[in-house]
C-alpha atoms as a PDB file:
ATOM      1  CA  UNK A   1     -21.720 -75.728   8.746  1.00  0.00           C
ATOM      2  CA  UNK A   2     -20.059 -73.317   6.381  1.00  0.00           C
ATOM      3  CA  UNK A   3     -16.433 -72.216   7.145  1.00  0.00           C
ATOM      4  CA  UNK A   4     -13.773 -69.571   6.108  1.00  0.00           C
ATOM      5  CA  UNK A   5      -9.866 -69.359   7.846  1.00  0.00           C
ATOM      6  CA  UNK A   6     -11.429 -72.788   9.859  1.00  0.00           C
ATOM      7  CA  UNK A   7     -13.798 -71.135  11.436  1.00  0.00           C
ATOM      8  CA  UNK A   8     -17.502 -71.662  11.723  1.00  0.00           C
ATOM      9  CA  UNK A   9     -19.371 -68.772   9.552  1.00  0.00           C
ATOM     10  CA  UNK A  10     -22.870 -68.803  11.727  1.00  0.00           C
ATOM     11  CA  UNK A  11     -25.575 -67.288   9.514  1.00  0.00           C
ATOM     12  CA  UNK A  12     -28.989 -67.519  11.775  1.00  0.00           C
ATOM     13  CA  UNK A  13     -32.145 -69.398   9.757  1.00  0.00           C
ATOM     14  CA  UNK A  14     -33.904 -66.171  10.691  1.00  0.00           C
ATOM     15  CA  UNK A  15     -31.457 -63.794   9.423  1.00  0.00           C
ATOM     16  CA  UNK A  16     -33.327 -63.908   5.356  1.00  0.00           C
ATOM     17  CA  UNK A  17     -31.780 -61.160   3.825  1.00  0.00           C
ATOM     18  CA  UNK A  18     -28.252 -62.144   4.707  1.00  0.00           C
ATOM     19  CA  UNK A  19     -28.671 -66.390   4.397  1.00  0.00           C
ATOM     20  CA  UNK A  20     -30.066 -65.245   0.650  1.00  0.00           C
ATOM     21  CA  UNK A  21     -27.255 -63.051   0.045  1.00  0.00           C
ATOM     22  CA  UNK A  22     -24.355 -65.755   0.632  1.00  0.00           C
ATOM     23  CA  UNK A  23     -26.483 -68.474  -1.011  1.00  0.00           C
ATOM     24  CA  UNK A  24     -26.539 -65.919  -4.023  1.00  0.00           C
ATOM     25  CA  UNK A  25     -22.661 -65.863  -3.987  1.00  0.00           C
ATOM     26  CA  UNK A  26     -22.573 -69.713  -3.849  1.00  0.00           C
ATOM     27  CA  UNK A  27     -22.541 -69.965  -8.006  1.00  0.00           C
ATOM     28  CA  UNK A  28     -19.184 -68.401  -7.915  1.00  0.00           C
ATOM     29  CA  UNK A  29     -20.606 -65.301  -9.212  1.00  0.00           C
ATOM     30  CA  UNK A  30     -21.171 -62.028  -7.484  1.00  0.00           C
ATOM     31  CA  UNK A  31     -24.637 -61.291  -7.480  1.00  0.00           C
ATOM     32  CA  UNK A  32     -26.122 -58.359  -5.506  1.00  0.00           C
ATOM     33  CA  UNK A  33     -29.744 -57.175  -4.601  1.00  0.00           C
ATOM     34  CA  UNK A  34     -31.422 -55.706  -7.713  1.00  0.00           C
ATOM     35  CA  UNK A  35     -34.631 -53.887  -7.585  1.00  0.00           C
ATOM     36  CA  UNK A  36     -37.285 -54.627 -10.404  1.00  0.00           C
ATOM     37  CA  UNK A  37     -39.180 -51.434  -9.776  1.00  0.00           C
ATOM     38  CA  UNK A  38     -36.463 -48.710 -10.220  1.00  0.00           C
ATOM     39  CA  UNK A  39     -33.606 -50.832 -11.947  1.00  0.00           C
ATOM     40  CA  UNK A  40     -31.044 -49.989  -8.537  1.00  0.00           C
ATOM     41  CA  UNK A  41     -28.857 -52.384  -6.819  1.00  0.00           C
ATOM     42  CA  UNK A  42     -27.522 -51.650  -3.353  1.00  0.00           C
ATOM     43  CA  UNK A  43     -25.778 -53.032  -0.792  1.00  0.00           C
ATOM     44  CA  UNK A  44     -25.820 -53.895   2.009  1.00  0.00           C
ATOM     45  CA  UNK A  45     -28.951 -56.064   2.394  1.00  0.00           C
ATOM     46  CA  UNK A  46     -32.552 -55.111   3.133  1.00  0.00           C
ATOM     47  CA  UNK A  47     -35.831 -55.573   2.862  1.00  0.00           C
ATOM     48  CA  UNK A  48     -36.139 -53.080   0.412  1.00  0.00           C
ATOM     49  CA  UNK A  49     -35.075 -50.725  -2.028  1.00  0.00           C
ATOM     50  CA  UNK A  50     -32.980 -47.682  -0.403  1.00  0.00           C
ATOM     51  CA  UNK A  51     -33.890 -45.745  -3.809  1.00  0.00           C
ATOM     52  CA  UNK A  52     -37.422 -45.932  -4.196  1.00  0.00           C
ATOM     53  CA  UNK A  53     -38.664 -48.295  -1.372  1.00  0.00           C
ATOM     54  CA  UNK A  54     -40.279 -51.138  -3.289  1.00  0.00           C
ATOM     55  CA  UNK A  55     -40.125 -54.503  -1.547  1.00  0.00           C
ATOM     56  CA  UNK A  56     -39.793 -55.709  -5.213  1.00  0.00           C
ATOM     57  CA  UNK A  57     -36.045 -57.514  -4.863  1.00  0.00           C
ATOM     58  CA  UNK A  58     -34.686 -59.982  -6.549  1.00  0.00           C
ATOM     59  CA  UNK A  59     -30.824 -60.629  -7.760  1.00  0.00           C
ATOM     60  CA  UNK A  60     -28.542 -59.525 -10.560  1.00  0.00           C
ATOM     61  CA  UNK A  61     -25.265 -61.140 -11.278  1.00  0.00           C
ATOM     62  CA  UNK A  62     -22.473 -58.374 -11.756  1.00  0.00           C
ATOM     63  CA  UNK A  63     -19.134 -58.312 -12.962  1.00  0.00           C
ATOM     64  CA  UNK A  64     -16.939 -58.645  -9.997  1.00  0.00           C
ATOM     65  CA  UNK A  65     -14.473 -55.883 -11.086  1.00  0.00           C
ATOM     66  CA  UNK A  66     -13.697 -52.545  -9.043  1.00  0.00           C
ATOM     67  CA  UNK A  67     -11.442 -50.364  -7.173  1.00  0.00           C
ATOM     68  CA  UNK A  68     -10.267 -50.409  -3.731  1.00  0.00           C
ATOM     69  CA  UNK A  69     -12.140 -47.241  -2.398  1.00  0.00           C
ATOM     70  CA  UNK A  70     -10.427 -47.671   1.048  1.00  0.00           C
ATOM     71  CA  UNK A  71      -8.630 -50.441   2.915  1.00  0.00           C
ATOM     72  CA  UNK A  72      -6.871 -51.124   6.201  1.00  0.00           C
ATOM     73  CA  UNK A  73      -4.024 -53.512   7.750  1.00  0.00           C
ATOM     74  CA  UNK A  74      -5.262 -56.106  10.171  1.00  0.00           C
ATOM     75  CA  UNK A  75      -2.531 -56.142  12.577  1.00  0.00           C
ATOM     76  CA  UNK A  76      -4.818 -57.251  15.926  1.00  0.00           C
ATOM     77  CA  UNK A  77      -7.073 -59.557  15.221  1.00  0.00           C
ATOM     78  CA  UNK A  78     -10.049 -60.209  17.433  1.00  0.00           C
ATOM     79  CA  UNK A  79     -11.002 -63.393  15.685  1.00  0.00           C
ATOM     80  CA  UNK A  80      -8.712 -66.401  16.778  1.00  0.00           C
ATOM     81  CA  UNK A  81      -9.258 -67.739  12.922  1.00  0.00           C
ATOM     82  CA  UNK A  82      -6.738 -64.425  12.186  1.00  0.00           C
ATOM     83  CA  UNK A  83      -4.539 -65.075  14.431  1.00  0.00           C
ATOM     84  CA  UNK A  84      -2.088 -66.330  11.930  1.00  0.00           C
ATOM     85  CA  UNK A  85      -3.000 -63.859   9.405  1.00  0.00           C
ATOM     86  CA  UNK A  86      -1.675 -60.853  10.965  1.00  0.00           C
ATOM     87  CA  UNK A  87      -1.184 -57.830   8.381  1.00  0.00           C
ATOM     88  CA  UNK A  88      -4.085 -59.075   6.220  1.00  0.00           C
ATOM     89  CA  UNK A  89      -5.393 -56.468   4.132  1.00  0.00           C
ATOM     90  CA  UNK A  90      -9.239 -55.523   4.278  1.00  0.00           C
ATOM     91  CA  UNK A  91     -10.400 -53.171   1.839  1.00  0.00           C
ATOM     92  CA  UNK A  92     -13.635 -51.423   0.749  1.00  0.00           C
ATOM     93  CA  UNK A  93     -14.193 -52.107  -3.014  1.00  0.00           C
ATOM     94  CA  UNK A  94     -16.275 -50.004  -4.817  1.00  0.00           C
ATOM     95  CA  UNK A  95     -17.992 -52.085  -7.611  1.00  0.00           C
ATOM     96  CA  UNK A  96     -17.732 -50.890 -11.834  1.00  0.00           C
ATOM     97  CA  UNK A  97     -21.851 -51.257 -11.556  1.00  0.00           C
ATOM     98  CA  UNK A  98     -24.087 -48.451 -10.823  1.00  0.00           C
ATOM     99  CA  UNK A  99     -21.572 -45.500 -11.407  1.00  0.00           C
ATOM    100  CA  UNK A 100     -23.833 -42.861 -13.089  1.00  0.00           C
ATOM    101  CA  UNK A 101     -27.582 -43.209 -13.756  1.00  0.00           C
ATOM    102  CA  UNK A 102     -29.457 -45.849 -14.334  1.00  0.00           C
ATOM    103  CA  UNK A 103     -33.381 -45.983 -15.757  1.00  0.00           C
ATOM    104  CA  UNK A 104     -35.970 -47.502 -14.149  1.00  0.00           C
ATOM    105  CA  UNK A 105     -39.519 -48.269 -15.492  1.00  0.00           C
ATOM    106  CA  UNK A 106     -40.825 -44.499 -16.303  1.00  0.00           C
ATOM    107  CA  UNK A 107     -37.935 -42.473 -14.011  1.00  0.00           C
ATOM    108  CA  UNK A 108     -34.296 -42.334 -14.320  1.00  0.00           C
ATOM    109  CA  UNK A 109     -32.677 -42.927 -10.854  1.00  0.00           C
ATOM    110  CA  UNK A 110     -29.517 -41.475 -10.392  1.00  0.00           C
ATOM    111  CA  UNK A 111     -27.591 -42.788  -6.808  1.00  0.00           C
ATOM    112  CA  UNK A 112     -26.993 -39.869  -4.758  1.00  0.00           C
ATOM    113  CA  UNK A 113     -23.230 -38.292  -4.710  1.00  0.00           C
ATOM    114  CA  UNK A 114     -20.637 -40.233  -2.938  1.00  0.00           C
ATOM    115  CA  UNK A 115     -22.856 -43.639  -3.033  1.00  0.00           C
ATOM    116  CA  UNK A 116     -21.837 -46.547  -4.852  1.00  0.00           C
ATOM    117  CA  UNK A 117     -22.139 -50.119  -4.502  1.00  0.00           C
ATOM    118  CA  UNK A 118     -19.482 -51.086  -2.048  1.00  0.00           C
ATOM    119  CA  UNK A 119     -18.213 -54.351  -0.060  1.00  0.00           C
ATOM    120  CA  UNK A 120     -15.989 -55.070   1.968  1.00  0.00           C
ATOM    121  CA  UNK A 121     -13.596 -58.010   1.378  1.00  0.00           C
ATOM    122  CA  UNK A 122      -9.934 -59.245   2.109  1.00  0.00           C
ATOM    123  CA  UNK A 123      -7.214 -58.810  -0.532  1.00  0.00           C
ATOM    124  CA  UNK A 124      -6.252 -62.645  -1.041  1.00  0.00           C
ATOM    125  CA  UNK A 125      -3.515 -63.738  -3.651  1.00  0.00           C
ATOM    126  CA  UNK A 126      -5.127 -66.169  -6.199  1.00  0.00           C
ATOM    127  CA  UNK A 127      -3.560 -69.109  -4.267  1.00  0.00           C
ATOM    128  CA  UNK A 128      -6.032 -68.118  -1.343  1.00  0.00           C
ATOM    129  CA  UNK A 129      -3.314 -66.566   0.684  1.00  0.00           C
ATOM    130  CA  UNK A 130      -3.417 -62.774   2.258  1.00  0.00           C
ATOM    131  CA  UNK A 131      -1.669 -60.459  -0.259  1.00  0.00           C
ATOM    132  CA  UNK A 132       1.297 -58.433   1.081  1.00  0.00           C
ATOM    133  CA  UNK A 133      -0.420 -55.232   2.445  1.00  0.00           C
ATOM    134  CA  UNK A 134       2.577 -53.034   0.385  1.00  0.00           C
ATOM    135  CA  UNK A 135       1.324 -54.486  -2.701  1.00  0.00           C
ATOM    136  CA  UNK A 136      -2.519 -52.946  -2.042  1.00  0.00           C
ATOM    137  CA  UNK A 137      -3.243 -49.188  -2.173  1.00  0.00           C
ATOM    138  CA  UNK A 138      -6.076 -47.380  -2.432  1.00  0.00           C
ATOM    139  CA  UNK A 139      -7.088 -46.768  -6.492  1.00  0.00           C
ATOM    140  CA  UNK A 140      -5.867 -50.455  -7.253  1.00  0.00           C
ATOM    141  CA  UNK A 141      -8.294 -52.235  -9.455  1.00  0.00           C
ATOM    142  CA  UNK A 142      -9.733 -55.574  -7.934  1.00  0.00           C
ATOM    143  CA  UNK A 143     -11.312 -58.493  -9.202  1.00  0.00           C
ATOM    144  CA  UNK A 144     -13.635 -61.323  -7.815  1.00  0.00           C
ATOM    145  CA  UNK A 145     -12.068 -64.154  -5.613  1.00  0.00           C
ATOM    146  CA  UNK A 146     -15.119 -66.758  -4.315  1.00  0.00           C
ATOM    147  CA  UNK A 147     -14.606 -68.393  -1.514  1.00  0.00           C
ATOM    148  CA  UNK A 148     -16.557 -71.584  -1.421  1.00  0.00           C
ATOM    149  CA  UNK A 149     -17.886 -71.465   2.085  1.00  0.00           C
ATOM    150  CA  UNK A 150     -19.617 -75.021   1.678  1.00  0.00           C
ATOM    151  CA  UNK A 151     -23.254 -76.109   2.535  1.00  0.00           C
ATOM    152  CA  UNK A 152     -24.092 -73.676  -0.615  1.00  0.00           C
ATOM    153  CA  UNK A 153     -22.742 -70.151   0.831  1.00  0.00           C
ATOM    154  CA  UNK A 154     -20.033 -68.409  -0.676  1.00  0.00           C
ATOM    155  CA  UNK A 155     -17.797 -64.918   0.358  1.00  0.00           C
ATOM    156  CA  UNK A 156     -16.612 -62.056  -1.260  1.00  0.00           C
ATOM    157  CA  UNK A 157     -13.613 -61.988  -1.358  1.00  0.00           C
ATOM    158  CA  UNK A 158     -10.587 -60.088  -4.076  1.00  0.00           C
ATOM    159  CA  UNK A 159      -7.652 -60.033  -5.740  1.00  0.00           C
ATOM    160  CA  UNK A 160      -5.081 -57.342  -7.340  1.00  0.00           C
ATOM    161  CA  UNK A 161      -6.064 -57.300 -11.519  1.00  0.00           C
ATOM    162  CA  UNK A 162      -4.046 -56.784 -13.733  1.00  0.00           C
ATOM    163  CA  UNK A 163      -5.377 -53.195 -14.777  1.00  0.00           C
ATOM    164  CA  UNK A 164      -4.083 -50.239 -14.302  1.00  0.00           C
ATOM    165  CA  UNK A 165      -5.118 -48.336 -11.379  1.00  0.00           C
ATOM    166  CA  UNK A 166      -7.830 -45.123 -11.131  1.00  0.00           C
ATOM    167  CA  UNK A 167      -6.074 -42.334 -10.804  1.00  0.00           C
ATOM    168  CA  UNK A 168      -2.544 -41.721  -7.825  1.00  0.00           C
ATOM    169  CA  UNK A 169      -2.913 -44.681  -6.271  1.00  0.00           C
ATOM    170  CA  UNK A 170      -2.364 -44.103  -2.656  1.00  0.00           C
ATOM    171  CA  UNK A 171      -1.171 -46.773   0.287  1.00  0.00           C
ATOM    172  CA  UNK A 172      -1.055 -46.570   4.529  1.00  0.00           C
ATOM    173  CA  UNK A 173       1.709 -44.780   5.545  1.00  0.00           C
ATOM    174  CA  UNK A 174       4.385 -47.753   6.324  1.00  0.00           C
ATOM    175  CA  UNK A 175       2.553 -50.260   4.553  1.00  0.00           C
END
């Protein structure tokens, strides 16, 4: 059974779309639904292409770099695995990929304004450990952490790069 934080990380047999996705990530690489008919990735998962509908998916290995497009402060956790991570920063990354237009077969596909490919992921330190939620702000570059899940899954997860940040960079008030 795969686990994260101790904890069991239950992905149902029946559940395709996300069992492939974390047996995608189990390389170590981050590797996100492509589409073959109108050259668009997206996230989250599905059955097909949010673009141009095709069922045609398959998987493209990405770079693993972006920008924290949003992020909050864990400071109640439900999950008794967070319990002793209190103040654990989550954050919404948007991904380097897919800003702009990409071509497709015949068409040029431009993603609509204000999409992106996103995730959502925790802000670890590169021992594996939360980082210190004053440390993360909103504009901070990221880059790809793997967590090795075991039984061939892996998560998502980031770290602070060392790159300068996209424009004011801007953190919770009191964080």
């Amino acid at each position: 059974m795969p686990k994260w934080l101790d904890a069991e990380v239950v992905i149902p047999d029946n559940d395709h779309e996300n069992r492939r996705f974390f047996e995608e990530q189990a390389g170590g690489q981050l590797r996100l639904p492509h589409c073959q008919s109108c050259d668009m990735m997206h996230y989250p998962v599905r059955p097909m292409c949010p673009d141009c509908r095709s069922a045609d998916i398959d998987y493209k290995t990405v770079s693993g770099k972006g920008t924290i497009h949003s992020y909050f402060v864990l400071t109640e956790p439900i999950h008794p695995a967070f319990y002793p991570h209190r103040d654990a920063p989550v954050a919404l990354i948007e991904l380097d990929e897919q800003r702009g237009v990409s071509k497709g077969g015949d068409r040029t596909v431009q993603p609509a304004e204000f999409r992106a490919l996103r995730l959502v992921g925790n802000i670890l330190r590169e021992d594996g450990s939360f980082e210190d939620p004053a440390q993360v702000g909103i504009g901070k570059r990221v880059q790809l952490k793997m967590m090795d899940l075991g039984d061939g899954f892996g998560l998502p997860q980031w770290t602070l790069a060392d790159e300068p940040p996209e424009g004011r960079v801007w953190q919770v008030p009191g964080g």
